[in-house]
N, C-alpha and C. Protein backbone atom coordinates (compact mmCIF):
# COMPACT_ATOMS: atom_id res chain seq x y z
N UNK A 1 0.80 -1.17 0.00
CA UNK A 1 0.00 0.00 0.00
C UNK A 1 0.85 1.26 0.00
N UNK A 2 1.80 0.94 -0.11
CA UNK A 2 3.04 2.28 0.09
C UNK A 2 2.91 2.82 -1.50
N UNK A 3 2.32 2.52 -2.05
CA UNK A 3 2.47 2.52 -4.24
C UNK A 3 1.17 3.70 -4.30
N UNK A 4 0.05 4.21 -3.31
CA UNK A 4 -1.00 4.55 -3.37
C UNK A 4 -1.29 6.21 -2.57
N UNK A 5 -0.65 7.32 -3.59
CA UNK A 5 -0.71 8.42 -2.69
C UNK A 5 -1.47 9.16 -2.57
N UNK A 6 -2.85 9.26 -2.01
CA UNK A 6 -4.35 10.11 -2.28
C UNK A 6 -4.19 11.54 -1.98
N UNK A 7 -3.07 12.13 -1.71
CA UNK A 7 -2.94 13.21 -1.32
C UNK A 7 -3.35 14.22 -2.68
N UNK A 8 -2.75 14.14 -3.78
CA UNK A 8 -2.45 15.27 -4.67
C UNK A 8 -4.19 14.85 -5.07
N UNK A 9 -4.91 13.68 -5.22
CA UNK A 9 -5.90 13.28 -5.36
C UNK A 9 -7.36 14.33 -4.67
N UNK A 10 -7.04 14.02 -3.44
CA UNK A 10 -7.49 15.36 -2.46
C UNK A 10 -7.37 16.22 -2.63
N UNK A 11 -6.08 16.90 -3.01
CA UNK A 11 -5.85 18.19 -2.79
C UNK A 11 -6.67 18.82 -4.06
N UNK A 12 -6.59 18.01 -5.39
CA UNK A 12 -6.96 18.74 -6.41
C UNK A 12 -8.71 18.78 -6.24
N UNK A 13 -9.22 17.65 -5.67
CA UNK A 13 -10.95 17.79 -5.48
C UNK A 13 -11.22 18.94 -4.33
N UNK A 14 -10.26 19.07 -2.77
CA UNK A 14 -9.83 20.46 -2.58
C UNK A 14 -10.00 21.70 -3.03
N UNK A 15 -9.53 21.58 -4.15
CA UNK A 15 -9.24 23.03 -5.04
C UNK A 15 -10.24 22.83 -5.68
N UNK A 16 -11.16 22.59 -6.29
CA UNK A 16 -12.00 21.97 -7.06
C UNK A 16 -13.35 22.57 -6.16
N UNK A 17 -13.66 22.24 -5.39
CA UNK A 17 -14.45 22.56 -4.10
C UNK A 17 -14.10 24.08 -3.66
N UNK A 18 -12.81 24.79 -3.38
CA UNK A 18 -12.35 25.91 -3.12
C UNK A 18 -13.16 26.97 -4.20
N UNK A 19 -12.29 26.28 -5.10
CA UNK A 19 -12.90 27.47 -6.36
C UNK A 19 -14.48 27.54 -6.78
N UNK A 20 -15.39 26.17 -6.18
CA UNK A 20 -16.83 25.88 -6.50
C UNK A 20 -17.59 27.01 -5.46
N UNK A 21 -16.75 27.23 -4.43
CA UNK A 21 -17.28 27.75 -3.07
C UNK A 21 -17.09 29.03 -3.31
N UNK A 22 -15.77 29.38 -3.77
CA UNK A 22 -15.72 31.49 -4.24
C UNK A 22 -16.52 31.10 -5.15
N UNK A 23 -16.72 30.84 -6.26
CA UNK A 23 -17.81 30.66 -7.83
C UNK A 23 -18.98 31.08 -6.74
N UNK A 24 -19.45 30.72 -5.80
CA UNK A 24 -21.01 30.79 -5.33
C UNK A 24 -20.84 31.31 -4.28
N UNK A 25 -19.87 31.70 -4.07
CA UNK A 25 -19.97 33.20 -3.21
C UNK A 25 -19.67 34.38 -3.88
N UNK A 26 -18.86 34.14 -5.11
CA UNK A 26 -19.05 35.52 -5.61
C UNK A 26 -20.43 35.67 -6.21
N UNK A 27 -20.78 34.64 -6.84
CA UNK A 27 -22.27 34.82 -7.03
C UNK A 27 -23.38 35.08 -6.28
N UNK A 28 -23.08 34.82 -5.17
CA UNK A 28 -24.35 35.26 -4.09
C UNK A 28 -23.86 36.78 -3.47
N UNK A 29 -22.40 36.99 -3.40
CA UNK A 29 -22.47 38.43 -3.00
C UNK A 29 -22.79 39.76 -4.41
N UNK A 30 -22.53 38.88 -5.72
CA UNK A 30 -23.03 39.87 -6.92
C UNK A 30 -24.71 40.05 -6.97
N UNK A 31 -25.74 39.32 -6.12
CA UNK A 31 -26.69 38.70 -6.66
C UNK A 31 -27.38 40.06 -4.92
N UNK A 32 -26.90 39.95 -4.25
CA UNK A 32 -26.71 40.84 -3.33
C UNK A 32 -26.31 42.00 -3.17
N UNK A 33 -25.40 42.30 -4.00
CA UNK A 33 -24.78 43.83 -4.29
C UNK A 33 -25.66 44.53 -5.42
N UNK A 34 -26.30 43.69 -6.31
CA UNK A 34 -27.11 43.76 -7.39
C UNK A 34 -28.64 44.60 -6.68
N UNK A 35 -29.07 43.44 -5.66
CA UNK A 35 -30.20 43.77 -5.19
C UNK A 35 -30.17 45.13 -4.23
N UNK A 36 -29.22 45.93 -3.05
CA UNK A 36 -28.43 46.79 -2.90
C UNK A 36 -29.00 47.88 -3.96
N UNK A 37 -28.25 47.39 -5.03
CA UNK A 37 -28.42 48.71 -6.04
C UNK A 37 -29.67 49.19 -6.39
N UNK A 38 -30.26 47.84 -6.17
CA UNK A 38 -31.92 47.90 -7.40
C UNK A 38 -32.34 48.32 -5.87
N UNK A 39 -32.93 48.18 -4.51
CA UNK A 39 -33.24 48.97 -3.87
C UNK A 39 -33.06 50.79 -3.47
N UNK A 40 -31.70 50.91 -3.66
CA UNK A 40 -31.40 51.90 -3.30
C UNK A 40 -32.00 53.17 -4.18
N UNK A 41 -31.94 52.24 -5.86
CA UNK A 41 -32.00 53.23 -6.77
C UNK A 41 -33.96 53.42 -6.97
N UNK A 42 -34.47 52.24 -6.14
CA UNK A 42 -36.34 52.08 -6.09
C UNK A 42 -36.39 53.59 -4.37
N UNK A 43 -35.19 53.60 -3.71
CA UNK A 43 -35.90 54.07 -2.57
C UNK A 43 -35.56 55.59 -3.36
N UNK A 44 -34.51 56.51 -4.12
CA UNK A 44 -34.47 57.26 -4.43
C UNK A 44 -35.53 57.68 -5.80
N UNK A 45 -35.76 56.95 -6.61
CA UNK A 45 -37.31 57.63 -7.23
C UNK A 45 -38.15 57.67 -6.60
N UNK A 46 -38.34 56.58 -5.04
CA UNK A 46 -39.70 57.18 -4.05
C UNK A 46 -39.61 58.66 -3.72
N UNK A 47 -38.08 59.46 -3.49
CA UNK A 47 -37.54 60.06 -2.96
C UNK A 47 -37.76 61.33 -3.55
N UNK A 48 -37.64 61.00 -4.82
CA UNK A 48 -37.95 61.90 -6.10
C UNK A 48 -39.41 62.29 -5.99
N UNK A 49 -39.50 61.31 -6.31
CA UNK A 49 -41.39 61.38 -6.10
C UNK A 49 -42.28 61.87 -4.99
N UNK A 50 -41.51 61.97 -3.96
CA UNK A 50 -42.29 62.55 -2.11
C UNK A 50 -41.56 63.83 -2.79
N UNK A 51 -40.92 64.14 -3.32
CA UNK A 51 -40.01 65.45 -2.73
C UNK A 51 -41.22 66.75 -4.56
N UNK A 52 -41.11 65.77 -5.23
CA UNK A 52 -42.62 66.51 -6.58
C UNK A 52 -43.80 66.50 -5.79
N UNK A 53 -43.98 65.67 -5.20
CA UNK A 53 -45.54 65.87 -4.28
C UNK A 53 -45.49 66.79 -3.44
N UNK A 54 -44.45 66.95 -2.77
CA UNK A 54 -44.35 67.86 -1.59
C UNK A 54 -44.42 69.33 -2.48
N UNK A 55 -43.35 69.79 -3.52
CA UNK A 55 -43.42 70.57 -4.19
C UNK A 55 -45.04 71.00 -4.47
N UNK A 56 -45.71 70.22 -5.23
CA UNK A 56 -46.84 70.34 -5.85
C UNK A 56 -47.81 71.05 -5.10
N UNK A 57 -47.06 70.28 -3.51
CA UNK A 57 -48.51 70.42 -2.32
C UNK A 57 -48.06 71.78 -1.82
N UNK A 58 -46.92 72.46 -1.76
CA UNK A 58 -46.52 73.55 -1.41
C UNK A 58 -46.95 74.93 -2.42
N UNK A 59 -47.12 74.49 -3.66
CA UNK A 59 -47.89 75.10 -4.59
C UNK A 59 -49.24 75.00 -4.28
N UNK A 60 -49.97 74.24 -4.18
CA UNK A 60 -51.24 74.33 -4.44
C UNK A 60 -51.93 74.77 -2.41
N UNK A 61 -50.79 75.04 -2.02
CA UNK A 61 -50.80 75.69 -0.78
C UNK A 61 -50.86 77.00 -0.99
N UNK A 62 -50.01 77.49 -1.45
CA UNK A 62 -49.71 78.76 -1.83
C UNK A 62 -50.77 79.40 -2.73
N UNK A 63 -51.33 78.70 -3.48
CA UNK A 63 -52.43 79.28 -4.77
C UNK A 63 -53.89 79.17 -3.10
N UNK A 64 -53.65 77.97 -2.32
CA UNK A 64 -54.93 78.48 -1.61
C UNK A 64 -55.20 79.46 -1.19
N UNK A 65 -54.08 79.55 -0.22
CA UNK A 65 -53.95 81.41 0.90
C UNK A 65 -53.89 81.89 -0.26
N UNK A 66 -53.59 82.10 -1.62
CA UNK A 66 -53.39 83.33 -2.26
C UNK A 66 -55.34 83.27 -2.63
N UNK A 67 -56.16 82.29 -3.26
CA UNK A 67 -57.64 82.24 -3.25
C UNK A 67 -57.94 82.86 -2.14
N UNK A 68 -57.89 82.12 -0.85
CA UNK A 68 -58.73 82.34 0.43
C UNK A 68 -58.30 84.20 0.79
N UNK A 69 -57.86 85.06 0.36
CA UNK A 69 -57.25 85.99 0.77
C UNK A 69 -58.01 86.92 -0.47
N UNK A 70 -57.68 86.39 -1.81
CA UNK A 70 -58.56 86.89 -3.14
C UNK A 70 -60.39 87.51 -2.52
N UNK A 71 -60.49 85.87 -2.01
CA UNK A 71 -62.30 85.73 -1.75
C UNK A 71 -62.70 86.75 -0.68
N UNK A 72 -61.41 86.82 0.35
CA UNK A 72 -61.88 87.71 1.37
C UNK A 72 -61.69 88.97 0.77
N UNK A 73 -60.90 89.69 0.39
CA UNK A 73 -60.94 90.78 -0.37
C UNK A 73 -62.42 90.94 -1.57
N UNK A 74 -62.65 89.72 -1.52
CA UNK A 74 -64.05 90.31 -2.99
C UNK A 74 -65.47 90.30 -1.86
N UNK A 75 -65.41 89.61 -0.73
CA UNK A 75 -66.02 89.71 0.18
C UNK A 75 -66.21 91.13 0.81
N UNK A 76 -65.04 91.50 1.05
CA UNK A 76 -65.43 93.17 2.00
C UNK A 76 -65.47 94.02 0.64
N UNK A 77 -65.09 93.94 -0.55
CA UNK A 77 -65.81 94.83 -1.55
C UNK A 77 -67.17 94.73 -1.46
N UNK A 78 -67.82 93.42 -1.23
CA UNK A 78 -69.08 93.25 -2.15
C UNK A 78 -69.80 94.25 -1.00
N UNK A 79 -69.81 93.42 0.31
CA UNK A 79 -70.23 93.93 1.50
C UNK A 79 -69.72 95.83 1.42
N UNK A 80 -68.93 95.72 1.28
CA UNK A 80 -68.93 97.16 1.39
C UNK A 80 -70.06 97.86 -0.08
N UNK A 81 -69.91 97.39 -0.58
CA UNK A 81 -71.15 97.94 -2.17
C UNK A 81 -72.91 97.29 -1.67
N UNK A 82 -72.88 96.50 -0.96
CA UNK A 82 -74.25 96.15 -0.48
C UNK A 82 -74.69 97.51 0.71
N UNK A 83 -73.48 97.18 0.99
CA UNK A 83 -74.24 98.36 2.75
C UNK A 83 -74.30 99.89 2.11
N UNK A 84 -75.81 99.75 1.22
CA UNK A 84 -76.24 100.92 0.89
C UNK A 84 -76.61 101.61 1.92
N UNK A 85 -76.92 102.99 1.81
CA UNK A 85 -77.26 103.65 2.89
C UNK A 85 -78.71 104.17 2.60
N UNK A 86 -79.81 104.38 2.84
CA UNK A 86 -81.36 104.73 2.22
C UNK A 86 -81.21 106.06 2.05
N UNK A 87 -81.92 106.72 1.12
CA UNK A 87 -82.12 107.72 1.00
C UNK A 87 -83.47 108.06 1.32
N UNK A 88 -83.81 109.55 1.67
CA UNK A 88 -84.89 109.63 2.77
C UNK A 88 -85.88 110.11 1.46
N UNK A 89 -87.00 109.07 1.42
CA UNK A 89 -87.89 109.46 0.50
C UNK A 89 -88.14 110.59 0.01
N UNK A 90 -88.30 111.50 1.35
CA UNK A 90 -88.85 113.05 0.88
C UNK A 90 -88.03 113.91 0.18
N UNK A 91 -86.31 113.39 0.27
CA UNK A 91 -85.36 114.08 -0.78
C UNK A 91 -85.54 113.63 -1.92
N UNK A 92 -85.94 112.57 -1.93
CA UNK A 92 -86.04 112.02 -3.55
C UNK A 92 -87.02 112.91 -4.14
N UNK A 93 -88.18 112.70 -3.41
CA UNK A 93 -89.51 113.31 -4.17
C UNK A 93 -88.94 114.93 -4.30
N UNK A 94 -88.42 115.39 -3.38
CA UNK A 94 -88.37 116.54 -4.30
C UNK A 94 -87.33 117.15 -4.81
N UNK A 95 -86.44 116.12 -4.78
CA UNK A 95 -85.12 116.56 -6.27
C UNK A 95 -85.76 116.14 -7.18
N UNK A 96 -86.79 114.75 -7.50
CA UNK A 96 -87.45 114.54 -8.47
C UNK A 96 -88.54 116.07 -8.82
N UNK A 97 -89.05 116.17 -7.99
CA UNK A 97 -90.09 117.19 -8.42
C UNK A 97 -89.38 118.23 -9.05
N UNK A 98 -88.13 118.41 -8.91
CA UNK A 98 -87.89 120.08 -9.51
C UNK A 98 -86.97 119.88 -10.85
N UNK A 99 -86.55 117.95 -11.23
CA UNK A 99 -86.36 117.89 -12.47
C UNK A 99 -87.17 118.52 -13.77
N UNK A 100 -88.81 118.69 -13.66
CA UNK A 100 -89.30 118.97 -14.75
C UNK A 100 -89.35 120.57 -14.89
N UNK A 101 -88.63 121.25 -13.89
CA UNK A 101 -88.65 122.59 -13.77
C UNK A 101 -87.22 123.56 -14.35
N UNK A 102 -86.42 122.63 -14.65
CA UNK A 102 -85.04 122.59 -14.94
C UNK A 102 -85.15 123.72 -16.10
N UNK A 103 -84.49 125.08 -16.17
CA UNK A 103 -85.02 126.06 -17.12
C UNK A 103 -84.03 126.06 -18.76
N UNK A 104 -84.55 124.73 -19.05
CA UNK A 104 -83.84 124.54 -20.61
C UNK A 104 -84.88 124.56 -21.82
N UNK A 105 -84.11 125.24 -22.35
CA UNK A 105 -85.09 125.87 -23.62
C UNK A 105 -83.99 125.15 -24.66
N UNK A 106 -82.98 124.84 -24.92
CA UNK A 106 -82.65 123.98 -26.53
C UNK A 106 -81.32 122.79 -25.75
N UNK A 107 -81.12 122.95 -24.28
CA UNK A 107 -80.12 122.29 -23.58
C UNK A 107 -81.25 121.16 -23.21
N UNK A 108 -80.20 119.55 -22.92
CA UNK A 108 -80.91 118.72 -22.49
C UNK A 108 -79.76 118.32 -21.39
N UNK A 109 -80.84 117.58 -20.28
CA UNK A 109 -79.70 116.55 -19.53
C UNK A 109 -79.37 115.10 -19.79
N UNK A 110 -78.42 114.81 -19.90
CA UNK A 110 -78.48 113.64 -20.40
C UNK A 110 -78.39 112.14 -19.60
N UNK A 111 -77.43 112.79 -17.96
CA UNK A 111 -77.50 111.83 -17.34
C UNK A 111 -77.82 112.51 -15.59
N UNK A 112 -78.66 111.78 -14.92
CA UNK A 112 -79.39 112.28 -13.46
C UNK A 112 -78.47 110.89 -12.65
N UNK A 113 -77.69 110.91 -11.68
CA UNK A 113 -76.99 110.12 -10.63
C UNK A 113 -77.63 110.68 -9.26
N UNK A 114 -78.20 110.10 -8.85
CA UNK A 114 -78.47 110.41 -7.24
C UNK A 114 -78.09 108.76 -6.75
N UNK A 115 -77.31 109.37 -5.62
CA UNK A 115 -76.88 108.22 -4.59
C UNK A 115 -76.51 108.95 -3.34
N UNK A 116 -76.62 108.01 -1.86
CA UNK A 116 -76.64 108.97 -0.80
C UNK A 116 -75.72 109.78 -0.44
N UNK A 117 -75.05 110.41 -1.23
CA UNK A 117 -73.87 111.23 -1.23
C UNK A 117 -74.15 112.62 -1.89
N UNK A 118 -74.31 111.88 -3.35
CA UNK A 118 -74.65 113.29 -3.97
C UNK A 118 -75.31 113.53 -5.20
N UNK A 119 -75.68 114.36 -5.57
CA UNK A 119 -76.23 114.20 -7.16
C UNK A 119 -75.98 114.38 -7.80
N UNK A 120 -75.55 113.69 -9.36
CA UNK A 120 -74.61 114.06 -10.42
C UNK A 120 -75.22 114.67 -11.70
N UNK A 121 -75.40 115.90 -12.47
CA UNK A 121 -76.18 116.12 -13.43
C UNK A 121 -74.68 116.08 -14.67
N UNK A 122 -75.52 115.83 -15.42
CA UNK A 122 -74.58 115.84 -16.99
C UNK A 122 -75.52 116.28 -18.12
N UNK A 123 -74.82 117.34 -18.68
CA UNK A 123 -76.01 117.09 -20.04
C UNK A 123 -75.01 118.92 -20.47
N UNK A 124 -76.16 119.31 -21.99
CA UNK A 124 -75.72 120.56 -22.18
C UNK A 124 -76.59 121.50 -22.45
N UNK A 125 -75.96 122.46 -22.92
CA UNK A 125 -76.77 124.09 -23.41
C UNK A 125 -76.29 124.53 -24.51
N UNK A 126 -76.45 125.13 -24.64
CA UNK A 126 -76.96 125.75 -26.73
C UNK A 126 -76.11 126.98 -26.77
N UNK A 127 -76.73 127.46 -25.36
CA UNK A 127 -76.17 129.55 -25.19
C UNK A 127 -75.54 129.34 -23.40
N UNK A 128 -74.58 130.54 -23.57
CA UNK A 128 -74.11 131.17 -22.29
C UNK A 128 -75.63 131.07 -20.95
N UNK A 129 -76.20 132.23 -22.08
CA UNK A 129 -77.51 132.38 -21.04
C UNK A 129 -78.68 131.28 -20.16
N UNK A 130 -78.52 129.96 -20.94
CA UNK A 130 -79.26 129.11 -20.96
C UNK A 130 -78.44 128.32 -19.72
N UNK A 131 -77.50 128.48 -19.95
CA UNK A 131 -76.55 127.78 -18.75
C UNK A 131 -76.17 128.57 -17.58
N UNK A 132 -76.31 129.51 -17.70
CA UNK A 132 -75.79 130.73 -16.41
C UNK A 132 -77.92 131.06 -15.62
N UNK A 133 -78.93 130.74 -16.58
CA UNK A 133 -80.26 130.59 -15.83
C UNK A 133 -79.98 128.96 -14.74
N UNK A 134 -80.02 128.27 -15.86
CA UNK A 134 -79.36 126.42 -15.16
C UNK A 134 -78.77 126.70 -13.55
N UNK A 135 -77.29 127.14 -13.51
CA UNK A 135 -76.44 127.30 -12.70
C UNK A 135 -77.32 128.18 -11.33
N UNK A 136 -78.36 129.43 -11.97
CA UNK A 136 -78.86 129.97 -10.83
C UNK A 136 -80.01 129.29 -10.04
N UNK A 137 -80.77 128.41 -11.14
CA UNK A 137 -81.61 127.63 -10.82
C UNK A 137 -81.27 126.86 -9.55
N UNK A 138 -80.22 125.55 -10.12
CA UNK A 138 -79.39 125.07 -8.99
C UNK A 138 -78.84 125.71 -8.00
N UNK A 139 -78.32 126.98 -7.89
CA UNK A 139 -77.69 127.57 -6.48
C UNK A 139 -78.86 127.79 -5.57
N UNK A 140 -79.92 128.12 -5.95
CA UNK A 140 -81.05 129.07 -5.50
C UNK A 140 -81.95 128.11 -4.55
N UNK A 141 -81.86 126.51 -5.22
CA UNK A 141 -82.08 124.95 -4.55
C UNK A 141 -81.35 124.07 -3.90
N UNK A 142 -80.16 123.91 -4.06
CA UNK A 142 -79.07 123.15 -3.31
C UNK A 142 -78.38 124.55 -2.92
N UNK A 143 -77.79 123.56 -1.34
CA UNK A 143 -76.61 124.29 -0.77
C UNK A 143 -74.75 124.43 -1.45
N UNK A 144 -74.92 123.02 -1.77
CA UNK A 144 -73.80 123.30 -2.76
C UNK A 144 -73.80 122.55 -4.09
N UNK A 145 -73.20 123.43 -4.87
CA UNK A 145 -73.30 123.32 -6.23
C UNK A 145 -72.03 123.15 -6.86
N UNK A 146 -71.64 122.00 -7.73
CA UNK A 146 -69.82 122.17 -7.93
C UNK A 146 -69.99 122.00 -9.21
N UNK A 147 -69.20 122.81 -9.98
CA UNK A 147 -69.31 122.64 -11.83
C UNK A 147 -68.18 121.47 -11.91
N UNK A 148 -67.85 120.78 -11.93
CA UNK A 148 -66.60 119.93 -12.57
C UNK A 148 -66.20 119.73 -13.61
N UNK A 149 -67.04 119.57 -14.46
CA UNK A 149 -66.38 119.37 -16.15
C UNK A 149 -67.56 120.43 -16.92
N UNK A 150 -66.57 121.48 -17.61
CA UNK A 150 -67.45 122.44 -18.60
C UNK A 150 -66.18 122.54 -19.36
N UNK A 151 -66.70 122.22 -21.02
CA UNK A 151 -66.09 122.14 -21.75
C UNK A 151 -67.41 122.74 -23.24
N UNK A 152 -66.57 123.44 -24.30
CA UNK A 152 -67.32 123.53 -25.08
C UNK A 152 -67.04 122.21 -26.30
N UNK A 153 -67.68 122.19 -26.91
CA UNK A 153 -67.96 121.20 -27.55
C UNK A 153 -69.26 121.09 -29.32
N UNK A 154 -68.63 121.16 -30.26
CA UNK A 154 -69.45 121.03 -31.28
C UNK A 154 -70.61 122.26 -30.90
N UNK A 155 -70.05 123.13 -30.76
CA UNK A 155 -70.97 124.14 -30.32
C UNK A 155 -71.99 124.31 -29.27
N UNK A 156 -71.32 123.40 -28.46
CA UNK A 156 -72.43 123.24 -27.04
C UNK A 156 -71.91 124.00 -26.04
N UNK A 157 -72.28 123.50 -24.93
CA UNK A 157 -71.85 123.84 -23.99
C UNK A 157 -72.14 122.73 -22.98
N UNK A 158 -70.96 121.86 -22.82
CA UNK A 158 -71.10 120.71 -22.33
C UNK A 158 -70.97 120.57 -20.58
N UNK A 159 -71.39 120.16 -19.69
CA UNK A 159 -71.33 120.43 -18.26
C UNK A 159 -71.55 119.41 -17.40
N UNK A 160 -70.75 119.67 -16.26
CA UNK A 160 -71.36 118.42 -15.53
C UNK A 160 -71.43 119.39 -13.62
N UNK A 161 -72.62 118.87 -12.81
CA UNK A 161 -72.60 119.80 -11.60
C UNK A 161 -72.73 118.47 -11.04
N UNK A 162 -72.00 118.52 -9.43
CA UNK A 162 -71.96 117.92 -8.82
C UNK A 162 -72.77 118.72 -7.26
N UNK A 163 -73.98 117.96 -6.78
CA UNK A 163 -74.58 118.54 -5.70
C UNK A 163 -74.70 118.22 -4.77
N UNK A 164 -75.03 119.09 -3.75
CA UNK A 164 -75.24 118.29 -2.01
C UNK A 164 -76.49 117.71 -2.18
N UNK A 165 -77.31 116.80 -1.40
CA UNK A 165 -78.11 116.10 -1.31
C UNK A 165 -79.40 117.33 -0.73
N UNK A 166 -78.02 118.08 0.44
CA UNK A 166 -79.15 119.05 1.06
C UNK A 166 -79.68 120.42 0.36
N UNK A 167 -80.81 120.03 0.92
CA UNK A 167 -81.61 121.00 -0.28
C UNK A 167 -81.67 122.75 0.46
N UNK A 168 -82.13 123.79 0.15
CA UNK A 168 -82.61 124.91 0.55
C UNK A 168 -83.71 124.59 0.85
N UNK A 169 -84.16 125.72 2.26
CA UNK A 169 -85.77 125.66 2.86
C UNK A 169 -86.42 126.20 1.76
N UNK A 170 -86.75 126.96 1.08
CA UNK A 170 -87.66 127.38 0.86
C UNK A 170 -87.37 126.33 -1.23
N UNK A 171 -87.10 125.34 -1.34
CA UNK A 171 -87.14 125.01 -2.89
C UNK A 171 -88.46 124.67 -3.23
N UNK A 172 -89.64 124.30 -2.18
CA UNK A 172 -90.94 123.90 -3.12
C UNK A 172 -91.54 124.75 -2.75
């Protein structure tokens, strides 16, 4: 039995086995380093993706308060244009009453504004005289009388008076 040496026999199924064992460990640590990657690179498009949402949500934050702030602003306009104030019948009736008394002979008015502030006349006259009767008419009935726009025009005499609400005692 001295003729029979199993050593180099061994050693090479040894090596054989050695190299079978890195073969499937490098394969299980590539198969691992692989998976590593493919996670890391799945947790950073989540990453991507929370960080566009967050964006989006920070926008559509921003467009709210900028709405909710819009609405309140169209809110105290509206409210402020609702809270009319009444006007006291008996001024109406008789700024109305002394419209048909208005001393125009070829002048017309064209536009009457009453609101509780003040009264707006617009319109024109033909002659000096026709407009300087107008003007005394109005002083002689309201306390104040404001010319604001007089301009001539295509041969008119174009005008606009702005009035107090309050009238003179003695106008009817």
């Amino acid at each position: 039995m001295n003729g029979i040496n199993l050593l180099p026999w061994r050693l090479e199924k040894y090596r054989q086995l050695l190299f079978l064992f890195l073969l499937k460990m490098f394969a299980v640590l590539s198969v691992a380093f692989l998976f590593y990657v493919l996670l890391d690179w799945l947790q950073y498009q989540q990453k991507e993706a929370l960080n566009l949402q967050l964006k989006q949500f920070e926008q559509q934050k921003t467009q709210l308060t900028q709405t909710v702030q819009h609405i309140a602003q169209m809110k105290q306009t509206i409210q402020n244009l609702t809270e009319l104030q009444a006007i006291e019948s008996d001024t109406v009736e008789q700024v109305l009453s002394l419209l048909p008394q208005f001393p125009f002979q070829q002048g017309e008015l064209e536009i009457f504004n009453l609101n509780e502030e003040r009264i707006q006349l617009n319109g024109f006259c033909l002659s000096q005289q026709e407009f300087e009767s107008l003007h005394e008419f109005l002083s002689s009935h309201f306390n104040t009388v404001k010319l604001t726009q007089f301009k001539t025009e295509q041969g008119r005499l174009v005008f606009q008076f702005d009035l107090s609400l309050t009238m003179r005692g003695g106008s009817e």
